[in-house]
Each structure stands twice: as structure tokens, then as C-alpha cells.
Protein backbone atom coordinates (compact mmCIF):
# COMPACT_ATOMS: atom_id res chain seq x y z
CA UNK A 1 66.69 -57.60 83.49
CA UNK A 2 67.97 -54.58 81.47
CA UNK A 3 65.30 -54.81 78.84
CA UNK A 4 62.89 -53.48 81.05
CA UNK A 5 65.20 -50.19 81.24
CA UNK A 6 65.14 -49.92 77.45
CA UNK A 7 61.65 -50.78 76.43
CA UNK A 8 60.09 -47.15 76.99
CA UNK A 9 62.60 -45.52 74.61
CA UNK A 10 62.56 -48.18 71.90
CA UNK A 11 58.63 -47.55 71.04
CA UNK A 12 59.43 -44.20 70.16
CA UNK A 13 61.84 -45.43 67.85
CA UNK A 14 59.89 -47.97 66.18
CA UNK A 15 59.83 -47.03 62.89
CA UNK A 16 56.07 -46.96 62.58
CA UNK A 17 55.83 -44.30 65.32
CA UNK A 18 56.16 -41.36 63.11
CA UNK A 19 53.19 -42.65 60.76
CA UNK A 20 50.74 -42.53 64.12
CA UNK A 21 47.78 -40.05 63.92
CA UNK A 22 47.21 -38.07 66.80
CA UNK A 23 44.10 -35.90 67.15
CA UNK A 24 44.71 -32.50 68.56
CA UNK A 25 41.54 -29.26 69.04
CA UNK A 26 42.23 -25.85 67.80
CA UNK A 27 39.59 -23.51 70.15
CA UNK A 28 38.95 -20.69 68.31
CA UNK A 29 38.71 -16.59 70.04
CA UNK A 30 35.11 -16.58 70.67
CA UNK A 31 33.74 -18.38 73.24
CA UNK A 32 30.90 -19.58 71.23
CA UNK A 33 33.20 -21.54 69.06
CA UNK A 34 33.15 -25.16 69.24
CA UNK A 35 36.67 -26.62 68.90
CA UNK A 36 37.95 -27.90 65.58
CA UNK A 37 39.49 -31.35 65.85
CA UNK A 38 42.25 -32.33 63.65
CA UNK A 39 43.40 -35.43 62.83
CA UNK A 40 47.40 -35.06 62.24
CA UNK A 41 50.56 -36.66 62.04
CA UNK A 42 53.18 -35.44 64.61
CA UNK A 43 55.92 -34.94 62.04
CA UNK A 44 53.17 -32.25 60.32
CA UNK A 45 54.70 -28.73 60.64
CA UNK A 46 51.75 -26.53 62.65
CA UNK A 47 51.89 -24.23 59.59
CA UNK A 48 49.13 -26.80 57.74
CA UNK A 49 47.14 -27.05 60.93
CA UNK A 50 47.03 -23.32 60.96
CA UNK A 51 45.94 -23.06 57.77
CA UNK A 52 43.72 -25.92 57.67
CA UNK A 53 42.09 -23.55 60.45
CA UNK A 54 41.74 -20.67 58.56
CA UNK A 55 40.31 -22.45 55.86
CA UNK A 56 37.53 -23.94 57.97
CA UNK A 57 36.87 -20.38 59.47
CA UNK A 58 37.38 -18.39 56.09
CA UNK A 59 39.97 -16.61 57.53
CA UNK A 60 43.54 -15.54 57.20
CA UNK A 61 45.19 -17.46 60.41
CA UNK A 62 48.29 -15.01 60.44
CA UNK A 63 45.52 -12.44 61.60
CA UNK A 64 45.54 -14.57 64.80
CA UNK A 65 47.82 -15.56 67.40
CA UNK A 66 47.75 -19.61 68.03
CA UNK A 67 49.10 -20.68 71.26
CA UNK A 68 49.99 -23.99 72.43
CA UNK A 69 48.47 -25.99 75.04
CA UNK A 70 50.72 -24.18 77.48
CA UNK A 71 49.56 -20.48 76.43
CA UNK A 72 52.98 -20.22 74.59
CA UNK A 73 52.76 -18.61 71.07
CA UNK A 74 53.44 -20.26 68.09
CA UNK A 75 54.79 -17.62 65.95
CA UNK A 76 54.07 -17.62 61.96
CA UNK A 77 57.32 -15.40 61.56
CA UNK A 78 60.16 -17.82 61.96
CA UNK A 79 62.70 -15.47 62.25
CA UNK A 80 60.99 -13.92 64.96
CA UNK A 81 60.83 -16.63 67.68
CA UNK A 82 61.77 -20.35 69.21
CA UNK A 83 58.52 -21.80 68.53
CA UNK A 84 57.01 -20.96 64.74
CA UNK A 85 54.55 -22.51 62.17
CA UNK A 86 57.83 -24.08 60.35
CA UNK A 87 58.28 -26.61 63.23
CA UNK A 88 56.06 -30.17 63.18
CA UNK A 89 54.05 -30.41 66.17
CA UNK A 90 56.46 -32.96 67.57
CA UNK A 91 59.08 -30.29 67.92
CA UNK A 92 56.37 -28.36 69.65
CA UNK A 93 55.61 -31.01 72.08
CA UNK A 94 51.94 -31.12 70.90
CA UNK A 95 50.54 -34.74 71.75
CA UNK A 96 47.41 -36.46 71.16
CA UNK A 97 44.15 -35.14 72.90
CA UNK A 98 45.89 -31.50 73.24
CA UNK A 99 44.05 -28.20 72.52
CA UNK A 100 45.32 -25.13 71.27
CA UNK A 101 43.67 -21.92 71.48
CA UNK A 102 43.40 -19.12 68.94
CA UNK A 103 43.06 -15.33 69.97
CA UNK A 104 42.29 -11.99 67.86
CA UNK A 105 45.65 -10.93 67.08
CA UNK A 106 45.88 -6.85 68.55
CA UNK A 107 46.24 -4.75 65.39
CA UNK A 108 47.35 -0.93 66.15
CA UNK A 109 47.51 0.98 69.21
CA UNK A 110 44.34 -0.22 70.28
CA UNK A 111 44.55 -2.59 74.03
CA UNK A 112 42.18 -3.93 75.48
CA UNK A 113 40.80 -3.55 79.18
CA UNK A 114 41.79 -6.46 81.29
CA UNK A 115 40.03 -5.03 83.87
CA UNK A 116 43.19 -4.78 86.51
């Protein structure tokens, strides 16, 4: 039966898939911080969950570095890089349930001991 073959691909199709909501946690760089959930569309460009961050925190999010569930950073620069605040977080491959962590970005000469 070939419809089984096809099935998988034509949910993401459907046309209500890009209205879903998918919930996604933003862990902020102290380890006190509880999580931040956010409750998002995928076709929302990470730029409005970053600042939807900084908002909560009263901070300026380009002073931090976001990274994606996979450690990779999601640059605010898009000139700069493959993965930037300008794409939506399905471009990013961010999915329901995923947390992202936020660090300190390093300002100046100034590294820290990693202790190796």
C-alpha cells in the first residue's frame, strides 16, 4: 500500500502545521536560574525569543551568547554566521520540549579559567 510510504511527509505539509505551538526553555548563565519556557510558533524567527528573554531578565540579550540545544551558537549578527536570530526556529531545527542555554558573552581580553 503506498500510502503508508507517504503519510509521514504529508503531516508536515498539512497546512495547519505551521500554526502549531511548540514550547521550547531558554536556561539562562547562572546556575541558579530557573528556565524560561516559551510558548512559540516554529515559523517565529529566534530574534523575538531572544528578546522576549531579555525582556524577562531586564537585559540586553546581544550581551549574551544563546546556543541551541546542540551547544551551537545562534549568532545575532547575520552576516556573521549560518545560524542567526533572523532565522525561525524551524530553520534552526528547534522542536518542541527543546532547551537552549544562554552564557555571559566574553567582553575584552579577559578569559576565563577552564581549569585544563
Amino acid at each position: 500500500e503506498m500510502s503508508d510510504d507517504v503519510k509521514p511527509n504529508v503531516k508536515n505539509e498539512a497546512p495547519g502545521a505551521s500554526q502549531q505551538v511548540i514550547q521550547i526553555k531558554v536556561k539562562g548563565p547562572e546556575s541558579s536560574d530557573a528556565p524560561i519556557v516559551f510558548k512559540v510558533k516554529p515559523t517565529t524567527k529566534f530574534q523575538k525569543v531572544a528578546e522576549a528573554w531579555g525582556k524577562q531578565k531586564g537585559v540586553d540579550p546581544k550581551q549574551f551568547r544563546f546556543l541551541d540545544p546542540e551547544g551551537k551558537r545562534l549568532h545575532h549578527n547575520a552576516d556573521t554566521s549560518t545560524t542567526h536570530w533572523g532565522m525561525t526556529l524551524q530553520e534552526l531545527n528547534i522542536e518542541d520540549d527543546d532547551e537552549l542555554s544562554v552564557m555571559k558573552e566574553q567582553v575584552g581580553g579577559c578569559r576565563w579559567a577552564l581549569g585544563r
